[in-house]
Protein backbone atom coordinates (compact mmCIF):
# COMPACT_ATOMS: atom_id res chain seq x y z
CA UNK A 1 31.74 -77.04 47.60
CA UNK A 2 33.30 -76.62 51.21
CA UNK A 3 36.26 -78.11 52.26
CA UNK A 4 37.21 -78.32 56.10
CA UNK A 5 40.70 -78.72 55.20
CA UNK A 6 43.17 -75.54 54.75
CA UNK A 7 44.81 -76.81 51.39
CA UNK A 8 43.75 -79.84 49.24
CA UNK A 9 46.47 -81.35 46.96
CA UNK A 10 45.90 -82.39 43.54
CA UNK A 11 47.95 -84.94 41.53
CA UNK A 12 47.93 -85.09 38.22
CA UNK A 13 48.78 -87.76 35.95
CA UNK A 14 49.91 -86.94 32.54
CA UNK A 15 49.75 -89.92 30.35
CA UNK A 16 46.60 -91.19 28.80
CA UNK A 17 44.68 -93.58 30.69
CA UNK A 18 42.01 -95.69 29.86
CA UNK A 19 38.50 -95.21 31.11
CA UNK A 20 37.22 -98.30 31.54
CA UNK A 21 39.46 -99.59 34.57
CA UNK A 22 36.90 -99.11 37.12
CA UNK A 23 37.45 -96.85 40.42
CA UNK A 24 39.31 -100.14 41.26
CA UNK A 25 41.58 -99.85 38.50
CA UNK A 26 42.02 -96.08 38.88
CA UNK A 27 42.56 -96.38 42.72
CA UNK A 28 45.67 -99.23 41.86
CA UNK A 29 46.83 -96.49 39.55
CA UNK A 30 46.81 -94.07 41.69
CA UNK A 31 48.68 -96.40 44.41
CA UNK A 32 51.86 -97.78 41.95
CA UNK A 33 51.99 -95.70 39.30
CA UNK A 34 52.21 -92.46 41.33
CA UNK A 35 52.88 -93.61 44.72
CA UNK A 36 50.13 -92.09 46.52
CA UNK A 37 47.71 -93.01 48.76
CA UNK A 38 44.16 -92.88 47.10
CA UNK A 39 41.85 -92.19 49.79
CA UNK A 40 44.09 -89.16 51.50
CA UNK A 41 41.61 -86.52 50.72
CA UNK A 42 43.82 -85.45 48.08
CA UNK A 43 42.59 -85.29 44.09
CA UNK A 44 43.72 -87.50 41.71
CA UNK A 45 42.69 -86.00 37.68
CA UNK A 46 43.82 -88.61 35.05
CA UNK A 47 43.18 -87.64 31.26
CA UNK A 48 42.25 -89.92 28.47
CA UNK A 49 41.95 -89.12 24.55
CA UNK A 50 38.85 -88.71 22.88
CA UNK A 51 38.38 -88.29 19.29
CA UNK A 52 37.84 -84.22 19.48
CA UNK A 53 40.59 -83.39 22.58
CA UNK A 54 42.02 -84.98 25.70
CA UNK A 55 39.60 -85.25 28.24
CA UNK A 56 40.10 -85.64 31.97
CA UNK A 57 38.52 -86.75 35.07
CA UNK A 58 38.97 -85.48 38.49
CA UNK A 59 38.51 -88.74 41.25
């Protein structure tokens, strides 16, 4: 994957979050919980707990 920018940031958010919000969901999580803009550029990776190990997904 090629990215034009220099640097991308990733945020990570470290409690477990549940899956089925939606991108709309995920996006107002992204906005009040962690006080960032969601469509920056930057990554956002959330995790949520499955029944073998914590999981994650990268937005």
């Amino acid at each position: 994957m090629f990215f034009a920018e220099g640097q991308i940031r990733v945020f990570l958010y470290g409690e477990p979050t549940d899956m089925r919000r939606s991108f709309d969901g995920l996006q107002a999580l992204t906005r009040h919980a962690m006080g960032h803009d969601p469509l920056d550029g930057s990554l956002v990776c959330v995790r949520f707990p499955s029944r073998c190990a914590d999981a994650g997904f990268i937005f």
